[in-house]
C-alpha atoms as a PDB file:
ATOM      1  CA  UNK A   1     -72.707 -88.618 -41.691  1.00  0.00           C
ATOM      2  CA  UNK A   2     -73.698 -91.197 -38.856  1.00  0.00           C
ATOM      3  CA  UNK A   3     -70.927 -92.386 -36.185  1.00  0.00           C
ATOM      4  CA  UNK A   4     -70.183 -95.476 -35.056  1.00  0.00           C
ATOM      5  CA  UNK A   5     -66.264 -96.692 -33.510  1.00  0.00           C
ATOM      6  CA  UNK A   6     -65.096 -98.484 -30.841  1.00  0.00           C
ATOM      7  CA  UNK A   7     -64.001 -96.336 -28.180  1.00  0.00           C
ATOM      8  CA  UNK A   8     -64.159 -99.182 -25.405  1.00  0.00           C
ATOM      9  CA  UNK A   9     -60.779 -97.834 -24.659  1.00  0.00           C
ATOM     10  CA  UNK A  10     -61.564 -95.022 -23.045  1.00  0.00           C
ATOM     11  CA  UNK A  11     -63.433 -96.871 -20.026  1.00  0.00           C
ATOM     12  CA  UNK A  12     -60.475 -97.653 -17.763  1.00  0.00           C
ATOM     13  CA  UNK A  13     -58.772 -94.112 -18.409  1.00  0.00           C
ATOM     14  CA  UNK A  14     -59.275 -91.629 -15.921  1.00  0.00           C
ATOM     15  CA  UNK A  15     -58.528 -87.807 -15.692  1.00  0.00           C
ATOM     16  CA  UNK A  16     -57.874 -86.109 -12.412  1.00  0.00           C
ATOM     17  CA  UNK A  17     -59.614 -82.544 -12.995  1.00  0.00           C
ATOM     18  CA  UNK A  18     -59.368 -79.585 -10.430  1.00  0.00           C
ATOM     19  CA  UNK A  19     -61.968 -77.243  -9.891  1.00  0.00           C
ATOM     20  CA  UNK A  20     -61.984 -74.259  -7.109  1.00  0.00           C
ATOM     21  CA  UNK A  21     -63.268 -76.778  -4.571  1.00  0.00           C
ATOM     22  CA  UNK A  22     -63.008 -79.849  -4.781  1.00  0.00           C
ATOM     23  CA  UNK A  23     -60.963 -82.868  -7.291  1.00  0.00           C
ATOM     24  CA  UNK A  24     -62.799 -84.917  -9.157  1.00  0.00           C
ATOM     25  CA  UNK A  25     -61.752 -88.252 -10.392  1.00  0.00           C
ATOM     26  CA  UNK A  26     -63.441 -88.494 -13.930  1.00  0.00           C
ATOM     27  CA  UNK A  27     -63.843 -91.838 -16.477  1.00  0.00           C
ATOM     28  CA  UNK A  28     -62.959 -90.301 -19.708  1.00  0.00           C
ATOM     29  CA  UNK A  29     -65.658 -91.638 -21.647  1.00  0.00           C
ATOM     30  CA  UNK A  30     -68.369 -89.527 -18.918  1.00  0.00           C
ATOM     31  CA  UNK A  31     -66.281 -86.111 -20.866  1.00  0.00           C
ATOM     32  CA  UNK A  32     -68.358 -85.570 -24.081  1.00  0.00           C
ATOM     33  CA  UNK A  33     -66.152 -81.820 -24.629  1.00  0.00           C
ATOM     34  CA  UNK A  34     -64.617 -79.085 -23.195  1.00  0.00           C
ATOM     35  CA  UNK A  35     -64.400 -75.576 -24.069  1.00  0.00           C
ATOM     36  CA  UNK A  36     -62.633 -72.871 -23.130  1.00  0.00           C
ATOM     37  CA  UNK A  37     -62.474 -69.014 -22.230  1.00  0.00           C
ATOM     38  CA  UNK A  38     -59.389 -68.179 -21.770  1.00  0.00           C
ATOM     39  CA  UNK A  39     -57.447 -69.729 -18.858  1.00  0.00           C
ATOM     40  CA  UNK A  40     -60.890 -71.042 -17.822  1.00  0.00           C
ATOM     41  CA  UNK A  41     -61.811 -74.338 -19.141  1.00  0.00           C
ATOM     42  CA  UNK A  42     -65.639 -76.271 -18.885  1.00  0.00           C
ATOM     43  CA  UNK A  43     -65.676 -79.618 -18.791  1.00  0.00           C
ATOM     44  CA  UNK A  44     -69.097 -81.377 -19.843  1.00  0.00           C
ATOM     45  CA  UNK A  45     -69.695 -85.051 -18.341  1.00  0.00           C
ATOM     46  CA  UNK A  46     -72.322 -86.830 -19.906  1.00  0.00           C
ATOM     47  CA  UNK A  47     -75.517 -86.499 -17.313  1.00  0.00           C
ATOM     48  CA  UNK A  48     -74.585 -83.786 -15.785  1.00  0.00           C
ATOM     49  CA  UNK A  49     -75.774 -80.305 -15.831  1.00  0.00           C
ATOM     50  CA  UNK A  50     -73.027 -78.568 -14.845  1.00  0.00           C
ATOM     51  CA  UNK A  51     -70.036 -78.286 -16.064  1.00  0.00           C
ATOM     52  CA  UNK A  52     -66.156 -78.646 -14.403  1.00  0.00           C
ATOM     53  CA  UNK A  53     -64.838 -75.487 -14.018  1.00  0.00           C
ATOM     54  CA  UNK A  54     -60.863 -75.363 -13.841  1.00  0.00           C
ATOM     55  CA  UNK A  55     -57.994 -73.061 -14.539  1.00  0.00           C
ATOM     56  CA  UNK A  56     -56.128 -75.193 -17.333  1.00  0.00           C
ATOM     57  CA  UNK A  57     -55.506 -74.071 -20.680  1.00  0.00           C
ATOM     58  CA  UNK A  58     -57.494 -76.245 -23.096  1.00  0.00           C
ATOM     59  CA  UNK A  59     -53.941 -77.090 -24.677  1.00  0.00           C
ATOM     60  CA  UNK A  60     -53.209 -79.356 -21.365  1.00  0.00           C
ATOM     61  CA  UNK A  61     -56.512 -81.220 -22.405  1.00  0.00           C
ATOM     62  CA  UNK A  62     -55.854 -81.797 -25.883  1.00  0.00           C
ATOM     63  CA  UNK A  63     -52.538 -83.232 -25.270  1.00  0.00           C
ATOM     64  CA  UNK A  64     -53.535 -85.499 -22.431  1.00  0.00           C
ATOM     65  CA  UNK A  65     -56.962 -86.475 -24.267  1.00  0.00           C
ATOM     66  CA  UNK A  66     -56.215 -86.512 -28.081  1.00  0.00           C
ATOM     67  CA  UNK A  67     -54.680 -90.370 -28.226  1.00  0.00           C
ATOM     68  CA  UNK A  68     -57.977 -91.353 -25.946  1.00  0.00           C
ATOM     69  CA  UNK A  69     -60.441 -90.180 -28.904  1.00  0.00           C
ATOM     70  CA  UNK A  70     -60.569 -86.738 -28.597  1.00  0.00           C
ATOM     71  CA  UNK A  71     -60.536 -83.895 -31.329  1.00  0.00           C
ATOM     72  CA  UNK A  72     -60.286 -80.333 -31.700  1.00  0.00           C
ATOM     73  CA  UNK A  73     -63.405 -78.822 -33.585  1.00  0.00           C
ATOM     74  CA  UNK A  74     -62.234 -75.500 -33.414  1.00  0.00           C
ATOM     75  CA  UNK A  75     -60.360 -73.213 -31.462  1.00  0.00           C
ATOM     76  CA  UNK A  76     -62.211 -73.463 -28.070  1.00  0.00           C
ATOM     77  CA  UNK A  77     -63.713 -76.300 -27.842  1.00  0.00           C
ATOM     78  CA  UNK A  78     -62.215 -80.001 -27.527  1.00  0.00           C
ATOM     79  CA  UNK A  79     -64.781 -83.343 -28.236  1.00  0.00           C
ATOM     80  CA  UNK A  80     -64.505 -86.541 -27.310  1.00  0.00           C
ATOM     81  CA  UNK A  81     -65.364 -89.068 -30.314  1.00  0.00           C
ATOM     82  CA  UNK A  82     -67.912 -91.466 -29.063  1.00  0.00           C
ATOM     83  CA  UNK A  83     -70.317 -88.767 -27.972  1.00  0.00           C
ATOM     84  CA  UNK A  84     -70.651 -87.843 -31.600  1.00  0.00           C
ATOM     85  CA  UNK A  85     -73.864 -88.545 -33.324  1.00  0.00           C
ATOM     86  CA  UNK A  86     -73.325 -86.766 -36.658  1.00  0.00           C
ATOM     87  CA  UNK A  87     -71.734 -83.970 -38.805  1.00  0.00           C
ATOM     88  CA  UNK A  88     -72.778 -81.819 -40.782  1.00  0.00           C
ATOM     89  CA  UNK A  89     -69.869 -80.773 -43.087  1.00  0.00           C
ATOM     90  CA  UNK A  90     -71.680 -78.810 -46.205  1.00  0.00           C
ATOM     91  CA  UNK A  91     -72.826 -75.155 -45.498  1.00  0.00           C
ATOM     92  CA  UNK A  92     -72.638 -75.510 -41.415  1.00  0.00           C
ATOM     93  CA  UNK A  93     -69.742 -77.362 -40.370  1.00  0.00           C
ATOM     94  CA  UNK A  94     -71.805 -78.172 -37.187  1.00  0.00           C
ATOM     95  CA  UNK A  95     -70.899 -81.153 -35.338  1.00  0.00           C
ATOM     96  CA  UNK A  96     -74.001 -82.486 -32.822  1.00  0.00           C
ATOM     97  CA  UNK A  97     -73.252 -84.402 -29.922  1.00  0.00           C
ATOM     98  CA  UNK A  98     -75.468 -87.772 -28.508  1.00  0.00           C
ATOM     99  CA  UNK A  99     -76.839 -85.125 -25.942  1.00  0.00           C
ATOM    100  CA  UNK A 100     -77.930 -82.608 -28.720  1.00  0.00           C
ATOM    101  CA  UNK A 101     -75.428 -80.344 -28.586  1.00  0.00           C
ATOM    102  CA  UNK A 102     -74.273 -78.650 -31.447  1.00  0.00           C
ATOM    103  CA  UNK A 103     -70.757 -77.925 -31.973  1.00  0.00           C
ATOM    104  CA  UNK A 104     -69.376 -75.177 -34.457  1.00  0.00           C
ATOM    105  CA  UNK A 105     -66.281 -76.839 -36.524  1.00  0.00           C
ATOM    106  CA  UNK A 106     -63.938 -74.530 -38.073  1.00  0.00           C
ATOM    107  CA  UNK A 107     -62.634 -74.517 -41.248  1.00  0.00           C
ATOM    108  CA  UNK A 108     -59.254 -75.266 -40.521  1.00  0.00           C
ATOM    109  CA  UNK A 109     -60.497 -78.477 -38.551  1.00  0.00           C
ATOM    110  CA  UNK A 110     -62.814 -80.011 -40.945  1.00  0.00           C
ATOM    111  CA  UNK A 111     -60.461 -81.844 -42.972  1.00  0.00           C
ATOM    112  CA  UNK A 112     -58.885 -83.989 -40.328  1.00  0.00           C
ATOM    113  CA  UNK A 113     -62.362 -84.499 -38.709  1.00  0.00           C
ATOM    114  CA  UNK A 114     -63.605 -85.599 -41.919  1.00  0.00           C
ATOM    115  CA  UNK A 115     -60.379 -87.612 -42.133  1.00  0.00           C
ATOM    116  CA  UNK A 116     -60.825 -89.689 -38.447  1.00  0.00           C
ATOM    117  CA  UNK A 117     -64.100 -89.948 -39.066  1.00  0.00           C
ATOM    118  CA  UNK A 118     -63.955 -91.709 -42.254  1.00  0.00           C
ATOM    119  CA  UNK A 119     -65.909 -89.173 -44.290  1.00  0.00           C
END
């Protein structure tokens, strides 16, 4: 299943995120996901090797990111829409990102994915 939405939205919306040194002032459509390890979250920008690193519970993101396009895929890990490329939703679940990242989707998620998606 092949993507394609508006999410032209997202452009003007920004997200303040705190790492151990520094803020960063970050465009949410630069996010492509964020996962989590515990109270340590990873934020992926698009073009960037490194992630964010900040002490927020990936709960804080979801509810400050889910009406700007973004979905849980499973329990750790958060994506933003318009980086999505495809799914695979038959023997995988994988989701796989513009970037080529692949994305485990859990079972409990794969119905509303399939749902926003259109699939």
């Amino acid at each position: 299943m092949i993507m394609k939405k508006d999410y032209s939205f997202q452009n003007d919306n920004k997200i303040i995120i705190k790492d151990s040194f520094k803020t960063h002032q970050v465009t949410i459509e630069n996010i492509t996901h964020i996962t989590c390890d515990g109270y340590v979250c990873a934020c992926f920008l698009k073009g960037e090797n490194k992630p964010l690193i900040t002490c927020k519970l990936l709960k804080f993101y979801e509810i400050e990111l889910t009406e700007l396009g973004f979905i849980r895929a499973n329990r750790n890990t958060l994506v933003n829409l318009k980086h999505i490329k495809c799914i695979e939703i038959h023997d995988s679940r994988i989701l796989t990102l513009l970037n080529g990242q692949k994305i485990q989707i859990s079972c409990r998620k794969i119905a509303k994915i399939k749902k926003i998606l259109g699939g």
